[in-house]
C-alpha atoms as a PDB file:
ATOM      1  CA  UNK A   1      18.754  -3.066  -0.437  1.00  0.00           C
ATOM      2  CA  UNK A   2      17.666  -5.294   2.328  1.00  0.00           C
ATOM      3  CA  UNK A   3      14.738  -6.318   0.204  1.00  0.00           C
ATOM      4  CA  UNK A   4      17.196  -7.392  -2.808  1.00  0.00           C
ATOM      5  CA  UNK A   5      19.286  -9.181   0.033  1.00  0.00           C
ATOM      6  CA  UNK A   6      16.768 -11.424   0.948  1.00  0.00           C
ATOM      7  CA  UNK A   7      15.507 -12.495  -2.445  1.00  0.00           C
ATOM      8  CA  UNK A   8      19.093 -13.493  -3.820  1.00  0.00           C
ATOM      9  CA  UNK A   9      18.922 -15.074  -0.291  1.00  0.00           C
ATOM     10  CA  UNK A  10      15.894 -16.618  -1.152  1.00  0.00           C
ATOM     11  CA  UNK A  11      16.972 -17.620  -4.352  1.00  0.00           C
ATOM     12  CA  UNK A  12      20.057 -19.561  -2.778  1.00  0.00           C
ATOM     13  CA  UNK A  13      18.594 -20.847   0.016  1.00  0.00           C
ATOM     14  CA  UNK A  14      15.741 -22.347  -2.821  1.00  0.00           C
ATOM     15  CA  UNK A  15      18.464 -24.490  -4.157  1.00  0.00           C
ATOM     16  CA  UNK A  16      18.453 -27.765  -1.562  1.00  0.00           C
ATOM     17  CA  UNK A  17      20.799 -29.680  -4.452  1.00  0.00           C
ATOM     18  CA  UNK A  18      24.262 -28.976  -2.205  1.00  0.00           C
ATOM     19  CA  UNK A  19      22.461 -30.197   0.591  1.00  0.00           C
ATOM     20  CA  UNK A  20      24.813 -33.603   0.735  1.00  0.00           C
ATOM     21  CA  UNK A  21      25.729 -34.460   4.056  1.00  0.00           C
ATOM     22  CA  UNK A  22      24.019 -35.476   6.960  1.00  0.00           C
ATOM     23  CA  UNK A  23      23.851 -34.815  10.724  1.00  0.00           C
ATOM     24  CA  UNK A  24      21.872 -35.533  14.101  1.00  0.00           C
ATOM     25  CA  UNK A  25      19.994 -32.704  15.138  1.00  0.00           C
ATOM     26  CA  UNK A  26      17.776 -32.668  18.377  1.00  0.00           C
ATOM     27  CA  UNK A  27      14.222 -30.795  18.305  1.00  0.00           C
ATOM     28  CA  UNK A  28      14.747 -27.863  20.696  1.00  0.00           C
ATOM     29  CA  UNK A  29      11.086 -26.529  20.543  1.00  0.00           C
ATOM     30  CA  UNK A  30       7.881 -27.125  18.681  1.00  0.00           C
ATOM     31  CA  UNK A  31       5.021 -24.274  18.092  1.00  0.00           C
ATOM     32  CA  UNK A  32       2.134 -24.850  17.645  1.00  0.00           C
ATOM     33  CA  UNK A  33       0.124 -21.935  15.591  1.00  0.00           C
ATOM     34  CA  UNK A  34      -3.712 -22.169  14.834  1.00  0.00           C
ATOM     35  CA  UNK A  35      -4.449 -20.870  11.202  1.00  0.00           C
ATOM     36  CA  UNK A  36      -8.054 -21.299   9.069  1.00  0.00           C
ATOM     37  CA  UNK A  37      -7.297 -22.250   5.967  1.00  0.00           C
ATOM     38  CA  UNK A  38      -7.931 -19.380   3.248  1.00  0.00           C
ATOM     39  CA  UNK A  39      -9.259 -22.129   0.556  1.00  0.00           C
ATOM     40  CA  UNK A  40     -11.312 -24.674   2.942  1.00  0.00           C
ATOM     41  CA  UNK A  41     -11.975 -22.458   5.589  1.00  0.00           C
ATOM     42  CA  UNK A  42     -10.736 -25.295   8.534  1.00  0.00           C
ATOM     43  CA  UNK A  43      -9.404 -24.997  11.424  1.00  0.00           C
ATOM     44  CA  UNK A  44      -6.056 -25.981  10.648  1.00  0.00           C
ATOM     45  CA  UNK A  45      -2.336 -26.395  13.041  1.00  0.00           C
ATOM     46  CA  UNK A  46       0.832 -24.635  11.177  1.00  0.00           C
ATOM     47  CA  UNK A  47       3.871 -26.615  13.451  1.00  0.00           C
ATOM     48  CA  UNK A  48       6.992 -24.796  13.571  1.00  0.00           C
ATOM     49  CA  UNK A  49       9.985 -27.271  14.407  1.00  0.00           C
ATOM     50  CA  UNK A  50      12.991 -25.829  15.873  1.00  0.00           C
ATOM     51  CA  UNK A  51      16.130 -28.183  15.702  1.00  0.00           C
ATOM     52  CA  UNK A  52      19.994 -28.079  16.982  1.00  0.00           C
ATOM     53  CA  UNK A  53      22.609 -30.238  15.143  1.00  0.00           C
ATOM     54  CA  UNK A  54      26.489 -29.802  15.466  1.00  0.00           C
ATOM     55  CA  UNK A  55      29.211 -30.555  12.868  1.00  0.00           C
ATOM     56  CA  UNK A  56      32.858 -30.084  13.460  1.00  0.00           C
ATOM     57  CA  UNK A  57      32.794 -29.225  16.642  1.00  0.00           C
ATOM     58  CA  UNK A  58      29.980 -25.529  15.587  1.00  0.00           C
ATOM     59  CA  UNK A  59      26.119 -25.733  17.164  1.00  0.00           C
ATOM     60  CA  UNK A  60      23.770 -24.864  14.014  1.00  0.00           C
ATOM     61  CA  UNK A  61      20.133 -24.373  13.759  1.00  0.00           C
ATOM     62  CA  UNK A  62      17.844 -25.779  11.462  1.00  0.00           C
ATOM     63  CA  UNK A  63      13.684 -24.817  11.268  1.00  0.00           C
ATOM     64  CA  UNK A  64      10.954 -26.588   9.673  1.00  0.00           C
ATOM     65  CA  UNK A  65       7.462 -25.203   9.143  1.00  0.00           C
ATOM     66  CA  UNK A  66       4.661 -27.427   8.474  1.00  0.00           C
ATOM     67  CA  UNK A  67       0.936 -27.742   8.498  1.00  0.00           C
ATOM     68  CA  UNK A  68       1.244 -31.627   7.999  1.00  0.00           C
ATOM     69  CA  UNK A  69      -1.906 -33.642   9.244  1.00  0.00           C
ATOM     70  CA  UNK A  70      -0.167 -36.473  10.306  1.00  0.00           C
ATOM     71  CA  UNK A  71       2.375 -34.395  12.434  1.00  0.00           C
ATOM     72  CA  UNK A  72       4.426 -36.944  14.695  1.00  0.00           C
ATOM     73  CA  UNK A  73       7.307 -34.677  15.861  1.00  0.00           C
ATOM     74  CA  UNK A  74       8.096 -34.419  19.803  1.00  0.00           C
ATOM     75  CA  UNK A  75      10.437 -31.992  21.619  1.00  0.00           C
ATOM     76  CA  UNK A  76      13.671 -33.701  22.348  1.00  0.00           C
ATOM     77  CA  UNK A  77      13.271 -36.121  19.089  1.00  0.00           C
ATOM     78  CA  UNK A  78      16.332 -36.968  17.556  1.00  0.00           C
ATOM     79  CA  UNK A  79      16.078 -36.524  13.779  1.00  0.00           C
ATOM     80  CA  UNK A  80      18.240 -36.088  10.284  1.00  0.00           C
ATOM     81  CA  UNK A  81      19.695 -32.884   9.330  1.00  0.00           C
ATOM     82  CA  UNK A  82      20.790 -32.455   5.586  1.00  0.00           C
ATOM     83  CA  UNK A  83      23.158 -29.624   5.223  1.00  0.00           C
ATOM     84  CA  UNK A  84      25.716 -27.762   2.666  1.00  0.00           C
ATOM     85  CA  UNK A  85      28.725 -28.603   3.448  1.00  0.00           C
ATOM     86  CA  UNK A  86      30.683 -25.701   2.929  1.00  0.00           C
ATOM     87  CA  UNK A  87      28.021 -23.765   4.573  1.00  0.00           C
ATOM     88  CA  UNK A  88      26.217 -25.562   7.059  1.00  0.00           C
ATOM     89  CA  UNK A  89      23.664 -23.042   8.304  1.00  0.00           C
ATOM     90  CA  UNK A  90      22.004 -24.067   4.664  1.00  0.00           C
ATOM     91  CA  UNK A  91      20.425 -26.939   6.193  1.00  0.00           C
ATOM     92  CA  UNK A  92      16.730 -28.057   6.231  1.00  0.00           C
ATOM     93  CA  UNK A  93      15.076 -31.629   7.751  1.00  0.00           C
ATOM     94  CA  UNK A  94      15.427 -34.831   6.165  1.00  0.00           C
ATOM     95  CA  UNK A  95      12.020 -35.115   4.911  1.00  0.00           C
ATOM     96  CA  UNK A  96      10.779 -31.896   5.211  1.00  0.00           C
ATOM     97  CA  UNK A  97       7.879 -31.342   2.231  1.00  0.00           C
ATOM     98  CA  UNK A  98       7.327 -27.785   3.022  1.00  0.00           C
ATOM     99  CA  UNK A  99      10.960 -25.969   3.635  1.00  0.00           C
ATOM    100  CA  UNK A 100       9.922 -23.359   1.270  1.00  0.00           C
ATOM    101  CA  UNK A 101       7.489 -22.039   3.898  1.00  0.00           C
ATOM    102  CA  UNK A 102      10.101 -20.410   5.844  1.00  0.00           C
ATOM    103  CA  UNK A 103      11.979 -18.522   2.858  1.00  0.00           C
ATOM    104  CA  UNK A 104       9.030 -16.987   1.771  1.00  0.00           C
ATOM    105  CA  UNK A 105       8.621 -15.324   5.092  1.00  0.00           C
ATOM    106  CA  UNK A 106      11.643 -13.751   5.156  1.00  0.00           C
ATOM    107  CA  UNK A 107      10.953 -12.543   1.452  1.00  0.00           C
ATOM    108  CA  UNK A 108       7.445 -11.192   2.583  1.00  0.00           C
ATOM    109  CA  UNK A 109       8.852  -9.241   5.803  1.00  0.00           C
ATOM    110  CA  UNK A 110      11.571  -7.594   3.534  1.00  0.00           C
ATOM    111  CA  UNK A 111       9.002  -6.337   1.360  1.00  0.00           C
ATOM    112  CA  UNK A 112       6.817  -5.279   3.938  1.00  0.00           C
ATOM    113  CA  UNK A 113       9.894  -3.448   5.732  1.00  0.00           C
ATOM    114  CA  UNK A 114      10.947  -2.152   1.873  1.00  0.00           C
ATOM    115  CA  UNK A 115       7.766  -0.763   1.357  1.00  0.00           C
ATOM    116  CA  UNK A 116       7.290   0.733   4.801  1.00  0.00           C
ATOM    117  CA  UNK A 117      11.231   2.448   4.415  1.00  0.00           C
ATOM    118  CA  UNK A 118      10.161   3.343   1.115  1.00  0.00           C
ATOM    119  CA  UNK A 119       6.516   5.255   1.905  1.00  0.00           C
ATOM    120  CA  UNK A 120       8.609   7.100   4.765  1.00  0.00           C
ATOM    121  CA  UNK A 121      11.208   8.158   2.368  1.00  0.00           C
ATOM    122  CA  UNK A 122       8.779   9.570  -0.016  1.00  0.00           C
ATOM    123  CA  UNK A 123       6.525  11.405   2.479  1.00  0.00           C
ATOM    124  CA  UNK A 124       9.865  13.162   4.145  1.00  0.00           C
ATOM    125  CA  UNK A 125      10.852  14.092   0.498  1.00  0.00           C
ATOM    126  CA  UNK A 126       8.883  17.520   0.482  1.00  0.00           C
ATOM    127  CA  UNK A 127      10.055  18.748   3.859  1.00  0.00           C
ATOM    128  CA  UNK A 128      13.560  17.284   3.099  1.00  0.00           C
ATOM    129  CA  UNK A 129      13.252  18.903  -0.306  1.00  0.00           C
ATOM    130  CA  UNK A 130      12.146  22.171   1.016  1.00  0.00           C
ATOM    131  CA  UNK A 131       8.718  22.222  -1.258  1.00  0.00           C
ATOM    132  CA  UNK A 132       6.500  25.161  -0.744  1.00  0.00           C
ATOM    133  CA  UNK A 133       3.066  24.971  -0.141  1.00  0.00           C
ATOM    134  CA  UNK A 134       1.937  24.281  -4.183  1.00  0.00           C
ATOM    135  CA  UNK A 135       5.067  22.396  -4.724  1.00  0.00           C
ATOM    136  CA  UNK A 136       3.737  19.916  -2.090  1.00  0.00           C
ATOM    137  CA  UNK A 137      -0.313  20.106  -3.100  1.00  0.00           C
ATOM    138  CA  UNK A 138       1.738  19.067  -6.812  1.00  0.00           C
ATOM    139  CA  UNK A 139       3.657  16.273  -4.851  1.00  0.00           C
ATOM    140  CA  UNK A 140       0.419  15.215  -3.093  1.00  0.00           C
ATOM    141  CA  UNK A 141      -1.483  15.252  -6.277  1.00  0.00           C
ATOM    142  CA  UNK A 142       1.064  13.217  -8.341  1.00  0.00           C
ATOM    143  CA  UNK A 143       1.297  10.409  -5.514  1.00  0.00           C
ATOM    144  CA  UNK A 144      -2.614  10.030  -5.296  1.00  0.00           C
ATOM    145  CA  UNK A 145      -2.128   9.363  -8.849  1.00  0.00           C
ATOM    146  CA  UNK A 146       0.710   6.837  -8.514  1.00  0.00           C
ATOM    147  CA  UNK A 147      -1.364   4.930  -5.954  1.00  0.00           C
ATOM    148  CA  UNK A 148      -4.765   4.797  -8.008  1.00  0.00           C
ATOM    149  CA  UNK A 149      -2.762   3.509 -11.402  1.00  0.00           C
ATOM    150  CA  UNK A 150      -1.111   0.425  -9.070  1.00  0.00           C
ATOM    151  CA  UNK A 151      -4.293   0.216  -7.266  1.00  0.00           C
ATOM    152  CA  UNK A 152      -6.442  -0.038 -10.856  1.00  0.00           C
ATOM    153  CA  UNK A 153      -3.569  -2.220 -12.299  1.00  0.00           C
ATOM    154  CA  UNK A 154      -3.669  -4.781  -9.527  1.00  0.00           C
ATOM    155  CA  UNK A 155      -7.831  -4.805  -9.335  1.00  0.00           C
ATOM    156  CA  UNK A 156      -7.620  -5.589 -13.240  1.00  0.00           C
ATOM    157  CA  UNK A 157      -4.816  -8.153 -12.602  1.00  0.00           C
ATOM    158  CA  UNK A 158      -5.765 -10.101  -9.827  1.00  0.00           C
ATOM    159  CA  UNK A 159      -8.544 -11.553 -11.016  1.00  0.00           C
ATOM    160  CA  UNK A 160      -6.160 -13.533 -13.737  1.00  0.00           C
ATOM    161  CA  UNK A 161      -3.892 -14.515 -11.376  1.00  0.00           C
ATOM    162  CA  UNK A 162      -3.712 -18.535 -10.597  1.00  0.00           C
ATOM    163  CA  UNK A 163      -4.659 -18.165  -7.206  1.00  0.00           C
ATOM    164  CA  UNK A 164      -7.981 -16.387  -7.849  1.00  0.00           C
ATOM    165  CA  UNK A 165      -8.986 -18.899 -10.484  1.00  0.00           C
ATOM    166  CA  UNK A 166      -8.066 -21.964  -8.288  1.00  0.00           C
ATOM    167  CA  UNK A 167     -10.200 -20.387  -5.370  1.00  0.00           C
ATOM    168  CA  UNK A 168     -13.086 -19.734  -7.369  1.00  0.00           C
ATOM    169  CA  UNK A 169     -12.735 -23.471  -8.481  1.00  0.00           C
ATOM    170  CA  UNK A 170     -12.984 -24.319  -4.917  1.00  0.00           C
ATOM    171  CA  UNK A 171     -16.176 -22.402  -4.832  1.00  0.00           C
ATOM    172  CA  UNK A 172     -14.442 -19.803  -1.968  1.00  0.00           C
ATOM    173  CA  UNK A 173     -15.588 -16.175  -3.036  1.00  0.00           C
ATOM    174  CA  UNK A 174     -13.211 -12.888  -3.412  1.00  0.00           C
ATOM    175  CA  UNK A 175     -16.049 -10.609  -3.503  1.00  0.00           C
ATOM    176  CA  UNK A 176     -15.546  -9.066  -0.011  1.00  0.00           C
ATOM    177  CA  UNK A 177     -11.642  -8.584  -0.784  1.00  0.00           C
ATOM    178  CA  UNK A 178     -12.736  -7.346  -4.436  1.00  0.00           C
ATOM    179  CA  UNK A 179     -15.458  -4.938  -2.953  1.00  0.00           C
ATOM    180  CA  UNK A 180     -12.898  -3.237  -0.500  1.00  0.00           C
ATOM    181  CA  UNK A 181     -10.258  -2.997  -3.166  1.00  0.00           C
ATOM    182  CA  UNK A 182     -12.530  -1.149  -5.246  1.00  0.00           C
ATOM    183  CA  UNK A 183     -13.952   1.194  -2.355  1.00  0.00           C
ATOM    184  CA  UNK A 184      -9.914   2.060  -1.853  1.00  0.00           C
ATOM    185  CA  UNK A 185      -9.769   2.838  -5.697  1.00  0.00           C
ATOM    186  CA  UNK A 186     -12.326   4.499  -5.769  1.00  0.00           C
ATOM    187  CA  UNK A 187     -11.513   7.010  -3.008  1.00  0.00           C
ATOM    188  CA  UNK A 188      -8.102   7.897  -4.267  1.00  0.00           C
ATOM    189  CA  UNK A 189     -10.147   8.142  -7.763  1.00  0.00           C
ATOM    190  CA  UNK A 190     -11.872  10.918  -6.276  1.00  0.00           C
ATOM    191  CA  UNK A 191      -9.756  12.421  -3.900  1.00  0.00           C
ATOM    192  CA  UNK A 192      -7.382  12.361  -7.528  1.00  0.00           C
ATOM    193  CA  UNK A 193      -9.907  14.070  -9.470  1.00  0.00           C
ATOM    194  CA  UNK A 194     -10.988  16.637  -6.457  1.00  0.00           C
ATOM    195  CA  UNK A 195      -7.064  17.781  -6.089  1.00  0.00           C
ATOM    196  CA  UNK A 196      -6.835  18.643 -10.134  1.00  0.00           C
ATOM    197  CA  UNK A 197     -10.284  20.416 -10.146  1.00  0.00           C
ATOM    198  CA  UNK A 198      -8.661  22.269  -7.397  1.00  0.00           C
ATOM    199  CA  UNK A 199      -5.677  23.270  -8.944  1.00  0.00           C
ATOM    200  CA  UNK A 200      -7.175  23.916 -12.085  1.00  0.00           C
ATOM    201  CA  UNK A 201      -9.271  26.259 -10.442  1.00  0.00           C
ATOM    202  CA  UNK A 202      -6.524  28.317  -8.802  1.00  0.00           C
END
């Protein structure tokens, strides 16, 4: 559920269209965050912009994420805030190139917390469930093999993927990243293939 949330969130925070009016904001607080760049491999500045602006007579605030070269912003910088009118926490900088930055973090930390809720859920499920001991090696068995078919789908699909091809453009190599995926695979692969031999045997 909270996952779903925050993509239809996502998805209407994405649209800056109703974004028609305009107010003074202040910059509150700028952070500064070191990064290496995945695709150059420089030492690169992400600058996280935090900014106050009122409108009829209600404080908002407004954030701006950037990793802009020419970065010019100073704390206490007075600067223009588009918002939505009838909803004015929908608001991003004038001139902000990179406001999708932000959205996609909130999308990525309610997958990671979906996926972490999730993996709980299903290892509680035999001891919620009340599985014996060979109901649960079953269980066990039929997760391994859950995880090895995403893990072999997303080894055969990543290399196809835009990002990969751009990056190998660039000349930066996924082999390390590649080689590890593959290691995983290959030790649910076996652990897979140990638990049926085991079973079979019994």
């Amino acid at each position: 559920m909270i996952m779903l949330y925050a993509i239809r969130w996502y998805i209407l925070k994405k649209d800056i269209s109703t974004l028609t009016s305009e107010a003074e904001g202040n910059i509150v607080r700028i952070i500064n965050q070191p990064y290496k760049d995945p695709d150059s491999g420089d030492d690169k500045i992400m600058y996280t912009v935090k900014v106050d602006f009122s409108t009829d007579g209600r404080r908002y605030k407004t954030v701006m994420k950037t990793n802009d070269d020419e970065f010019s912003f100073q704390e206490g910088q007075s600067v223009t805030v588009l918002y939505d009118e009838k909803n004015p926490r929908h608001s991003i900088i004038k001139g902000d190139k990179d406001h999708k930055i932000i959205l996609r973090e909130y999308v990525i930390a309610a997958i990671i917390i979906f996926v972490i809720a999730a993996t709980i859920f299903v290892i509680t499920i035999p001891s919620t469930l009340g599985f014996s001991r060979d109901q649960k090696k079953i269980f066990d068995t039929v997760m391994n093999g859950i995880f090895f078919l995403t893990g072999l789908a997303g080894l055969i699909i990543y290399p196809r993927t835009k990002t990969y091809k751009s990056q190998r453009k660039k000349g930066v190599s996924a082999k390390k990243e590649l080689a590890v995926f593959i290691l995983i695979i290959s030790k649910t692969g076996f652990d897979l293939i140990w638990d049926m031999v085991v079973m079979l045997i019994k």
